[in-house]
Protein backbone atom coordinates (compact mmCIF):
# COMPACT_ATOMS: atom_id res chain seq x y z
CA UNK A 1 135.62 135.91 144.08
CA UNK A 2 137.84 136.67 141.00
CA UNK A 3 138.48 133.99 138.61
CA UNK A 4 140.54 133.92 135.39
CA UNK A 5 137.49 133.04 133.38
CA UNK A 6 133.67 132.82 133.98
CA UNK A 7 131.61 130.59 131.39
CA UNK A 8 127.95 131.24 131.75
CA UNK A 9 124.54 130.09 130.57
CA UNK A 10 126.31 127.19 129.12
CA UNK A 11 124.53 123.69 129.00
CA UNK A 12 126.99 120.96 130.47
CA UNK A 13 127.46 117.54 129.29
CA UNK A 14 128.69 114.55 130.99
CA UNK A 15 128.63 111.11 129.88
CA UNK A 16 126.12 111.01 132.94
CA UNK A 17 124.06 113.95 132.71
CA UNK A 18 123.29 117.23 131.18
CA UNK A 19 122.53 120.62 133.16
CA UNK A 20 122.46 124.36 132.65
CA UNK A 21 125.36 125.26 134.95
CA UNK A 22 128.40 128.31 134.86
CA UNK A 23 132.21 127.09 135.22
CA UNK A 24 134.84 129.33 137.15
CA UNK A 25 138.49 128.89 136.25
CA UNK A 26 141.77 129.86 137.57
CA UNK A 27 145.25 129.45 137.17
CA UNK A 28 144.07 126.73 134.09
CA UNK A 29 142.23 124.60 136.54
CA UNK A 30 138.08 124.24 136.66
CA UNK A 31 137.86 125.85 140.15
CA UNK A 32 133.72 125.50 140.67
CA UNK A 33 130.65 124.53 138.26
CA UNK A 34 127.38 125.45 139.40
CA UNK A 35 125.68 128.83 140.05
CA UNK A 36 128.08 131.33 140.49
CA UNK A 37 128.05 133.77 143.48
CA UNK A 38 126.30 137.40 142.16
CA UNK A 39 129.69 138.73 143.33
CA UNK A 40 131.82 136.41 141.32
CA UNK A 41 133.31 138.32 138.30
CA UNK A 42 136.54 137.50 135.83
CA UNK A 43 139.10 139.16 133.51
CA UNK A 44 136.75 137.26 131.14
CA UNK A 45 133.90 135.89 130.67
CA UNK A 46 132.40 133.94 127.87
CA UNK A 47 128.54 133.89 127.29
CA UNK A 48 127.48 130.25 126.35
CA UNK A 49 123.94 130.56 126.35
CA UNK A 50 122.47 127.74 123.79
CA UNK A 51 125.72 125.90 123.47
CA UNK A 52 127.07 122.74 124.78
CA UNK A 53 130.15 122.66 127.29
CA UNK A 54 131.85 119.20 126.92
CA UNK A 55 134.84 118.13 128.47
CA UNK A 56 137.85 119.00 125.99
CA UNK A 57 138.13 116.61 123.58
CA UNK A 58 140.95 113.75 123.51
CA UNK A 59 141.58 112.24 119.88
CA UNK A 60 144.11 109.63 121.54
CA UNK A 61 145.37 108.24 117.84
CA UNK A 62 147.01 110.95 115.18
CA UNK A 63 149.78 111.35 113.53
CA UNK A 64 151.37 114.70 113.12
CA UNK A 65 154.33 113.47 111.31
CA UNK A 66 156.85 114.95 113.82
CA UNK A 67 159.91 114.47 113.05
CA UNK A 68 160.89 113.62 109.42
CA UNK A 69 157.45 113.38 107.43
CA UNK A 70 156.63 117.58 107.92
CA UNK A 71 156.21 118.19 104.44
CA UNK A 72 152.53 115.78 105.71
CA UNK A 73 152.36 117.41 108.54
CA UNK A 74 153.74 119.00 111.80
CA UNK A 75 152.98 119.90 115.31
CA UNK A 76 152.04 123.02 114.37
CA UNK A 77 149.84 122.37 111.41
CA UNK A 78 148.08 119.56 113.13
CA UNK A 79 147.45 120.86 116.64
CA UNK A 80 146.07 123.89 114.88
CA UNK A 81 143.54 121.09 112.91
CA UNK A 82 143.01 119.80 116.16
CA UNK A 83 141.90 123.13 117.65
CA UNK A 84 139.57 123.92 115.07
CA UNK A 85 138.38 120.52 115.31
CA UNK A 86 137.72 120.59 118.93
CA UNK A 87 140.14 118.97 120.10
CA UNK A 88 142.12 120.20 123.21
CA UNK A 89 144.23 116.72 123.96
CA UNK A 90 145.97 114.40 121.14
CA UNK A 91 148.05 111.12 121.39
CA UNK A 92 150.87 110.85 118.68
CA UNK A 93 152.19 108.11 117.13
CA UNK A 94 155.29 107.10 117.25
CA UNK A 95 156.25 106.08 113.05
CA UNK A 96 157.67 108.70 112.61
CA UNK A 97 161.48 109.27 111.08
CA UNK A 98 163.45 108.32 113.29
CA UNK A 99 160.71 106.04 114.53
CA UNK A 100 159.96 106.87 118.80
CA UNK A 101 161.45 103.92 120.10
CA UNK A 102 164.33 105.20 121.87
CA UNK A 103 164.89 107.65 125.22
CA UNK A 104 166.73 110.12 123.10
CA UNK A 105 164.09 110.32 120.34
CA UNK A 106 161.51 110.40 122.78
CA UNK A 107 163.27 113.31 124.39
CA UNK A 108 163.34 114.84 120.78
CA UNK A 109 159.94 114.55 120.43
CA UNK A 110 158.95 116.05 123.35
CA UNK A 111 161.18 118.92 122.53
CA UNK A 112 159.60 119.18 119.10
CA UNK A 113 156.49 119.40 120.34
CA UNK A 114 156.27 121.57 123.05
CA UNK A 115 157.80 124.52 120.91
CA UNK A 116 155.27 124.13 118.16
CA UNK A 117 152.07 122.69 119.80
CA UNK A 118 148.64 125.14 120.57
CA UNK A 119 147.25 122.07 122.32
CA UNK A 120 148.16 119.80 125.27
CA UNK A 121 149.68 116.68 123.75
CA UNK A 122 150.86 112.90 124.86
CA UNK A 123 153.23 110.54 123.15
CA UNK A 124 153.39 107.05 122.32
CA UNK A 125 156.70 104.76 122.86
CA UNK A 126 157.51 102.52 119.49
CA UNK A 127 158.05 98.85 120.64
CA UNK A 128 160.73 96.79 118.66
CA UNK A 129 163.07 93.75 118.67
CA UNK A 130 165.89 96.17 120.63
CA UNK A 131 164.29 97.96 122.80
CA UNK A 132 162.85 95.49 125.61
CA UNK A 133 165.35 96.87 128.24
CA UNK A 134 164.85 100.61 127.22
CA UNK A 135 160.97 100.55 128.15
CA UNK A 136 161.73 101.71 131.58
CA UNK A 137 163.58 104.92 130.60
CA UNK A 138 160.55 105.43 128.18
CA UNK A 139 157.88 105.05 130.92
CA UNK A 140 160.07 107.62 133.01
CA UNK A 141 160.32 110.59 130.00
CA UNK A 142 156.42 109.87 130.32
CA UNK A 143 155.27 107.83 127.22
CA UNK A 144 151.71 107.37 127.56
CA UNK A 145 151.55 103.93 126.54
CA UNK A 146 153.37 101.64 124.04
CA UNK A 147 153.01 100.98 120.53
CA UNK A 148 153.10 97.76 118.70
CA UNK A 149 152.25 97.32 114.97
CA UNK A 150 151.57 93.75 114.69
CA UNK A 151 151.28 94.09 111.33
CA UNK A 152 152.92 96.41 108.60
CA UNK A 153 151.12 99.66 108.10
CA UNK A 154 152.74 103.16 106.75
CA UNK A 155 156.00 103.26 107.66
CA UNK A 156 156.28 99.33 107.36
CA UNK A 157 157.70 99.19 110.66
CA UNK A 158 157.95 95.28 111.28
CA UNK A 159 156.25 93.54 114.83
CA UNK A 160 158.61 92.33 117.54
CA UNK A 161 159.62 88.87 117.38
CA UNK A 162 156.58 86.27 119.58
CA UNK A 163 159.22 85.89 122.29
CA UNK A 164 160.80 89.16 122.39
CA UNK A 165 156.81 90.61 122.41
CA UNK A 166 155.83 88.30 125.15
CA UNK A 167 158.71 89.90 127.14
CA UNK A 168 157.28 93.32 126.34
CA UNK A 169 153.71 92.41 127.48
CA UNK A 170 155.12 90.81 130.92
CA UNK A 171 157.40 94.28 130.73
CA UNK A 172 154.32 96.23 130.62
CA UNK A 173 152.66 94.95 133.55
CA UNK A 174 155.31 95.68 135.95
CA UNK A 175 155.18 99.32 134.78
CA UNK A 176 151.57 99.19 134.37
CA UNK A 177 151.35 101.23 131.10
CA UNK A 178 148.97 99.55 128.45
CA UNK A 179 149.97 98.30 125.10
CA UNK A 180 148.31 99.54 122.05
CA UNK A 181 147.99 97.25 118.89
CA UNK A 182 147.48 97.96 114.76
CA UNK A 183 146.27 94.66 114.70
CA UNK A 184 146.52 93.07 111.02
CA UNK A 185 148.92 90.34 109.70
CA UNK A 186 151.41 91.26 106.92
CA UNK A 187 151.53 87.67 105.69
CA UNK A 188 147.46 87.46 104.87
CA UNK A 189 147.85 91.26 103.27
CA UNK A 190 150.48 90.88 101.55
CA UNK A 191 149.48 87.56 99.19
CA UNK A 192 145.69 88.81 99.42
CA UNK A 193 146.80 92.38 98.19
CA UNK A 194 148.77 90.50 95.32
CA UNK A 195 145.52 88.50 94.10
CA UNK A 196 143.43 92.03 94.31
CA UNK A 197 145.99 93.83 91.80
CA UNK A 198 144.99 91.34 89.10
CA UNK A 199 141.54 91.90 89.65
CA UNK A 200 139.10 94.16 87.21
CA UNK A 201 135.79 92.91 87.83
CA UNK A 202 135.72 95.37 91.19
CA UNK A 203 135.51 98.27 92.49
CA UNK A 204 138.57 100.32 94.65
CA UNK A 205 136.56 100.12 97.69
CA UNK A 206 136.23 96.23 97.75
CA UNK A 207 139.68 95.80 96.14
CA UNK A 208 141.16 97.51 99.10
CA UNK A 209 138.88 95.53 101.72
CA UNK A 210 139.89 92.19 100.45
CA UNK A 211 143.47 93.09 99.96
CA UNK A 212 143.90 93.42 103.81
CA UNK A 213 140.90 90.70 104.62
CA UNK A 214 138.82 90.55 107.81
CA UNK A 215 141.03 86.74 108.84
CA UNK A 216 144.29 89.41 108.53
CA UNK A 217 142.21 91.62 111.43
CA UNK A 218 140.44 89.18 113.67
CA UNK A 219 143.33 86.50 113.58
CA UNK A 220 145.65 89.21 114.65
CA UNK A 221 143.40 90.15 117.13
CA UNK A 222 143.26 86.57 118.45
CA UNK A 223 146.63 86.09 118.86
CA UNK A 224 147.08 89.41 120.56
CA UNK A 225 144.17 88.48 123.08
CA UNK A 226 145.98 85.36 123.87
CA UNK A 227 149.92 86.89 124.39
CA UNK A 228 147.33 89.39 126.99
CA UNK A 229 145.65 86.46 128.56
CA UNK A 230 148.81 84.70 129.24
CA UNK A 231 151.13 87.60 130.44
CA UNK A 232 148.18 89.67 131.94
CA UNK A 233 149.04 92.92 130.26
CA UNK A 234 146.95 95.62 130.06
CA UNK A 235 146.10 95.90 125.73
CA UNK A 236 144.09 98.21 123.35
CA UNK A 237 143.21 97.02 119.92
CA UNK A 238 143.17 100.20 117.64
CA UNK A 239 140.48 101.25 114.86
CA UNK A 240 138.61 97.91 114.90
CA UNK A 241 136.71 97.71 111.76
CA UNK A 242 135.10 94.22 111.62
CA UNK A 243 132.66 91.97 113.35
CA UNK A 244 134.39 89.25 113.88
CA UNK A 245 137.48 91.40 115.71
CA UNK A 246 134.62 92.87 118.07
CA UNK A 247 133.22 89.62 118.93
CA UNK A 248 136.83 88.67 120.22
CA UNK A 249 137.22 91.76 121.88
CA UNK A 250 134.05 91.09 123.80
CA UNK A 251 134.73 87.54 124.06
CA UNK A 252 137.82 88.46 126.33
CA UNK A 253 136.27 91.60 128.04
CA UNK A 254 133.94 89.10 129.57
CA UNK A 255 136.74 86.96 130.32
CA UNK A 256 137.71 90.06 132.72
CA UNK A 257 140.44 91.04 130.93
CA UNK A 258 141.83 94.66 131.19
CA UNK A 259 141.24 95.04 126.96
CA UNK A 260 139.81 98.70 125.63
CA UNK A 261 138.92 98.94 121.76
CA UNK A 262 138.35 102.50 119.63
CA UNK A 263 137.31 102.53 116.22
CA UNK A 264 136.95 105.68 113.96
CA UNK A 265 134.54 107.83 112.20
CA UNK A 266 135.39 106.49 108.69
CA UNK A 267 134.70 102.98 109.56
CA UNK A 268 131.11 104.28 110.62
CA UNK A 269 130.22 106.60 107.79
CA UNK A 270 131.78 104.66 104.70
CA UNK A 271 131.26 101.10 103.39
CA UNK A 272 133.21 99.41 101.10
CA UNK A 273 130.89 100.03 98.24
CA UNK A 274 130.91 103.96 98.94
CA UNK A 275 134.06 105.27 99.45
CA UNK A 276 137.99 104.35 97.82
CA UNK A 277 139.51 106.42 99.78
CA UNK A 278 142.64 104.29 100.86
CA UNK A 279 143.48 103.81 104.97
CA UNK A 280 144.54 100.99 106.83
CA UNK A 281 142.66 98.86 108.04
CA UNK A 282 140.59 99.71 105.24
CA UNK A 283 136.88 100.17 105.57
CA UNK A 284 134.75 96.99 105.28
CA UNK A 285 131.27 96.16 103.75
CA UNK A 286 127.90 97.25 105.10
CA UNK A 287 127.21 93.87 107.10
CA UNK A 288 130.85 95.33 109.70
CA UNK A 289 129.31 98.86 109.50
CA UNK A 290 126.44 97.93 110.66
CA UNK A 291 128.30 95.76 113.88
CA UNK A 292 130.35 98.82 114.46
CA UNK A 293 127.30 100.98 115.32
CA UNK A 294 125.80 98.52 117.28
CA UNK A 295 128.84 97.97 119.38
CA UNK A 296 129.15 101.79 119.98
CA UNK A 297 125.75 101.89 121.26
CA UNK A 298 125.64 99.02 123.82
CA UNK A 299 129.28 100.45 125.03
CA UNK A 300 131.04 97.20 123.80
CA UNK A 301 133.48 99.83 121.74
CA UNK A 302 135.32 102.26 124.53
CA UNK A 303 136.59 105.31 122.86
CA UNK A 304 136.63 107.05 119.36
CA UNK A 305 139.60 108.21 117.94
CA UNK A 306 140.15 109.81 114.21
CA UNK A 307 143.32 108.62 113.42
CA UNK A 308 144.27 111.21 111.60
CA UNK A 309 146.87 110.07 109.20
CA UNK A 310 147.95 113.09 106.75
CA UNK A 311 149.56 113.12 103.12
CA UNK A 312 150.10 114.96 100.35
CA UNK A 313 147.45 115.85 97.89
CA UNK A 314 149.99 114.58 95.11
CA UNK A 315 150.69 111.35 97.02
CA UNK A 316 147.15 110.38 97.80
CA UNK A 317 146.53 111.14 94.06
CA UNK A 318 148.54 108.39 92.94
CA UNK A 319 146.58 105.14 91.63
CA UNK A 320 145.00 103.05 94.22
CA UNK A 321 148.20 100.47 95.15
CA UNK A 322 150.78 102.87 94.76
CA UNK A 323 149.42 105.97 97.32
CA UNK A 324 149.90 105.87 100.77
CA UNK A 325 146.74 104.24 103.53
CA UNK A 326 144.89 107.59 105.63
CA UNK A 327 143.46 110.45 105.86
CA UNK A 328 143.40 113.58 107.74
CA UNK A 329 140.66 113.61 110.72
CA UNK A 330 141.56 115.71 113.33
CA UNK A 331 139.45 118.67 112.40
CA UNK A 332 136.74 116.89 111.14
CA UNK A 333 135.76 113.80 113.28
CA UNK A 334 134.15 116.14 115.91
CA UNK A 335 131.63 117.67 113.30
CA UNK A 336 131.20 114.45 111.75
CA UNK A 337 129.95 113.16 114.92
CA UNK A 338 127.89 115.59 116.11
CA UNK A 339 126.37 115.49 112.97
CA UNK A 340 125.16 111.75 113.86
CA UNK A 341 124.12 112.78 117.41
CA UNK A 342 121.54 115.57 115.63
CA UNK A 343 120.58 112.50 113.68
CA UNK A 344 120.01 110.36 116.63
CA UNK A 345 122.31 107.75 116.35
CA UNK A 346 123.86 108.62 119.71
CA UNK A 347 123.42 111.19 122.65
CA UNK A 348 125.66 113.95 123.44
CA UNK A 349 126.93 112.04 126.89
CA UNK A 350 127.46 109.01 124.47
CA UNK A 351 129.77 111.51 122.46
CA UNK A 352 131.34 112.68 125.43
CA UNK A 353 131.84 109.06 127.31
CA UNK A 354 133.54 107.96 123.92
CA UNK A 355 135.79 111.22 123.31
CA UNK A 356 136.35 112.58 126.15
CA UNK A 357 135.73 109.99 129.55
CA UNK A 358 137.03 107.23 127.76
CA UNK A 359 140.09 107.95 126.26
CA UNK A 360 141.28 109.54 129.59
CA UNK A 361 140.46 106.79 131.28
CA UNK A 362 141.91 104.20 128.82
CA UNK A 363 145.20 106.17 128.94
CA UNK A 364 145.35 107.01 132.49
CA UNK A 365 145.08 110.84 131.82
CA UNK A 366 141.93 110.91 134.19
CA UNK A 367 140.64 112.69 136.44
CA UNK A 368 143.64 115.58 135.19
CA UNK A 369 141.58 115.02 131.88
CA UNK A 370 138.40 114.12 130.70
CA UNK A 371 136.00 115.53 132.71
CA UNK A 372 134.44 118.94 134.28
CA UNK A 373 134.68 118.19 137.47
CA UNK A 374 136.43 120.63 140.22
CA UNK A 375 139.95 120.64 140.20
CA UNK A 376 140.39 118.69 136.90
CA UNK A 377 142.92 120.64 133.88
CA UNK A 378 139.86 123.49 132.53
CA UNK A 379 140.00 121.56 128.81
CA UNK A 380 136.53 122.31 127.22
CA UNK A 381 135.12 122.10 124.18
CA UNK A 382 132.35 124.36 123.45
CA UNK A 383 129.90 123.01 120.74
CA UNK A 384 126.86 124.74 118.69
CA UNK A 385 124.49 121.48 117.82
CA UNK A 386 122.59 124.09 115.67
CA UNK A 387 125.55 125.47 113.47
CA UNK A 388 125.93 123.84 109.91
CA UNK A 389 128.56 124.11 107.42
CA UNK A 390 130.17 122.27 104.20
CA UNK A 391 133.52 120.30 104.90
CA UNK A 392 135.66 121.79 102.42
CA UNK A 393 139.22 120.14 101.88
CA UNK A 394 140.65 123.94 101.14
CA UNK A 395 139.82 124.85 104.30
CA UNK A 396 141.00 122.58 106.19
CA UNK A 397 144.28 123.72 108.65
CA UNK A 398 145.90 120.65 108.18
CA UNK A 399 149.20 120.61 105.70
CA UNK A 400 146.85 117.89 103.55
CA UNK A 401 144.28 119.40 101.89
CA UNK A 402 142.67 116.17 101.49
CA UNK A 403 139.12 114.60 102.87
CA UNK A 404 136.55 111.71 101.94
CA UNK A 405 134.36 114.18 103.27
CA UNK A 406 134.72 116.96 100.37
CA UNK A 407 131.50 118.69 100.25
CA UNK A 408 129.62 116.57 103.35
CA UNK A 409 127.10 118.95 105.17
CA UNK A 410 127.06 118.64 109.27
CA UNK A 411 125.35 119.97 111.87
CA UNK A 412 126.89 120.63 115.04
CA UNK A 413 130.50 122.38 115.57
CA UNK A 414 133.11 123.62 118.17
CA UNK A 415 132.79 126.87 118.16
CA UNK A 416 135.31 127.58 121.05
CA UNK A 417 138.23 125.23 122.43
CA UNK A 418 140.06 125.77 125.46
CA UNK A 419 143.43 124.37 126.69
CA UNK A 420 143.86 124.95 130.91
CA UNK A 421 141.48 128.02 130.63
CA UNK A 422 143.31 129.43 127.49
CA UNK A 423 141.42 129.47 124.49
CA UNK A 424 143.01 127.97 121.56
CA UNK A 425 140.16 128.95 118.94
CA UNK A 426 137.29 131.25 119.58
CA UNK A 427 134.25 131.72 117.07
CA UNK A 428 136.34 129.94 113.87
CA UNK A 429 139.80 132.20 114.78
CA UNK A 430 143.26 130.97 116.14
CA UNK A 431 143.10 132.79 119.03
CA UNK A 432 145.94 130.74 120.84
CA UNK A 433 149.73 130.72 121.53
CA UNK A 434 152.25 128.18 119.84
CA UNK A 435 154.53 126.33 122.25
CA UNK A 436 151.06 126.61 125.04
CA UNK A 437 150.85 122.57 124.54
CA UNK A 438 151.78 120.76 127.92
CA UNK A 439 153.30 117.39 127.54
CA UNK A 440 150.65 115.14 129.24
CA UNK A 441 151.74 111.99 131.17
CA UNK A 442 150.34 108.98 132.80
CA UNK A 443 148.70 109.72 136.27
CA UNK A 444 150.73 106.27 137.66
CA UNK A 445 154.01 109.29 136.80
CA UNK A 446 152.15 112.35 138.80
């Protein structure tokens, strides 16, 4: 049988299992995994042998800046990051200028997008005070899921009023899209962040961790909980960073509630005593670091995301209160983390439940994504656990060349991503097409 492309003596990963095993594709789809019939040939065939075939990565939290902030970043820039990063799905954020909160900029984006992306990509709807009866035009363009920022964050895009919210959430149900939440309170960050400017006696780090304390976090996340628990929507709480926010989160996960959590590689890796570099939430002291980890290992934490959040070198040069919260971590939060699985502080199928399973399942993108199975979009992610390299800022494809991880060895690295059998980046070249990004929607819109 003729197939598109044959990839062979490849070691496949699942969040299940892992087995030496060949994939066949055609027309973009995985059309068999197994042994391969002696007669079986392709118009290409890739030779895997001592790699690691995962399902294509899904970093379901960037920000590419699209449209208004380019001179950050841009479809192009950052799905090109994302390629070289592994990456073969992303979920964008909707603060953008003008903010994605309406059909017609949500038509925009898409637009946007699909001329300039290498990858396949899915969008996020804003929610505000005037846009409760809009969210069924949204659903139907095919937002993934919608965003709320209960508290300020870049952008300073203010939370819907508690009744017009509540609305939302009881919305949300009926169309059966879950709600996302940046869950801090502007109140507790704002006076806290006032105290921390008159302080001297500590370091950027903690300054930035108690200007935006764990009460702003966990309280947030309370309240959240309870607007979910009363209106039965379907929530995620995005880049938890504390212990007491995960003890909620499990709290009400117990509860049976339909709640999903991701944190993010630089609340695993830093501590507040390491690391100013500024993103919000910001990354907390040892003690939460700790919690983090352990969560990701018993599988109370569902999904990793980078949230990549790009600026300027000369804006994130500025003194500590005056430049802008993130940092670019599309291209890097795959290394990063196979770095820790050749460390042993997870297994490869943990990697791929939390990167790839999980955030397909989370945002109803599975089985089209996710996975390896037959008949599932052929999105894979080819890794070398052996390869080693520097992170270097300057090489980075993002439009920031900026990183907290300037001059961080890791081993393990995509060496090959592939987008419905196309490959995007082959052995550390761009090897793809711009505008070959697919808009990816909700399977309850298939």
């Amino acid at each position: 049988m003729h197939f598109d492309l044959i990839i062979k003596n490849g070691i496949l990963v699942t969040s299940l299992r892992t087995l030496k095993a060949d994939i066949a594709i055609r027309d973009g789809i995985i059309f068999k995994t197994g042994d391969l019939h002696r007669s079986d040939n392709a118009d290409d065939i890739y030779d895997a042998e001592g790699k690691h075939i995962l399902p294509g990565i899904i970093d379901a939290h960037v920000h590419f800046r699209d449209p208004g902030l380019t001179d950050k970043e841009d479809f192009e820039t950052g799905s090109i990051a994302a390629a070289f990063g592994g990456v073969t799905t992303v979920a964008d954020m909707p603060n953008v200028i003008p903010v994605t909160s309406t059909p017609q900029s949500f038509k925009e984006k898409i637009k946007i997008a699909q001329k300039k992306s290498y990858i396949d990509f899915a969008l996020f709807a804003l929610l505000t005070n005037d846009n409760l009866d809009e969210m069924d035009k949204l659903k139907k363009l095919g937002a993934l899921g919608f965003k709320v920022f209960f508290g300020t964050s870049t952008g300073d895009i203010a939370c819907p009023s508690t009744a017009i919210l509540i609305q939302q959430m009881e919305k949300s149900v009926k169309l059966n899209l879950r709600m996302g939440f940046h869950c801090e309170i502007s109140e507790i960050n704002s006076y806290f962040t006032s105290v921390c400017k008159n302080k001297t006696n500590l370091s950027e780090g903690r300054l930035l961790s108690q200007a935006r304390p764990v009460m702003s976090e966990a309280l947030a996340i309370q309240t959240v909980i309870y607007y979910a628990e009363y209106t039965k929507a379907k929530i995620h709480i995005h880049h938890i960073t504390s212990n007491e926010g995960l003890l909620l989160t499990e709290e009400a996960k117990q509860k049976k509630m339909d709640i999903s959590t991701e944190t993010c590689p630089h609340y695993l890796l830093f501590d507040d005593t390491q690391n100013a570099h500024k993103v919000y939430p910001p990354i907390r002291g040892i003690e939460h670091n700790k919690a983090l980890w352990q969560a990701l290992k018993k599988g109370e934490i569902n999904l990793l995301a980078s949230d990549h959040a790009p600026h300027t070198a000369e804006e994130k040069a500025l003194p500590i209160w005056e430049a802008p919260a993130g940092l670019c971590g599309v291209e890097t939060s795959v290394p990063l983390m196979l770095n820790e699985v050749n460390k042993g502080r997870l297994t490869l199928n943990d990697f791929v439940r939390l990167s790839s399973e999980a955030p397909a399942r989370v945002w109803d993108m599975y089985p089209q994504k996710g996975n390896l199975r037959d008949g599932a979009d052929a999105d894979i992610t080819i890794v070398d656990m052996n390869m080693k390299k520097v992170i270097t800022a300057g090489e980075l494809h993002s439009k920031s060349k900026t990183t907290p991880y300037e001059g961080m060895e890791v081993q393990g690295c995509p060496v090959a991503t592939i987008v419905r059998g196309k490959f995007v980046m082959k052995d550390g070249k761009l090897t793809g097409v711009k505008g070959h990004g697919m808009h990816v929607k909700p399977k309850c819109l298939r």
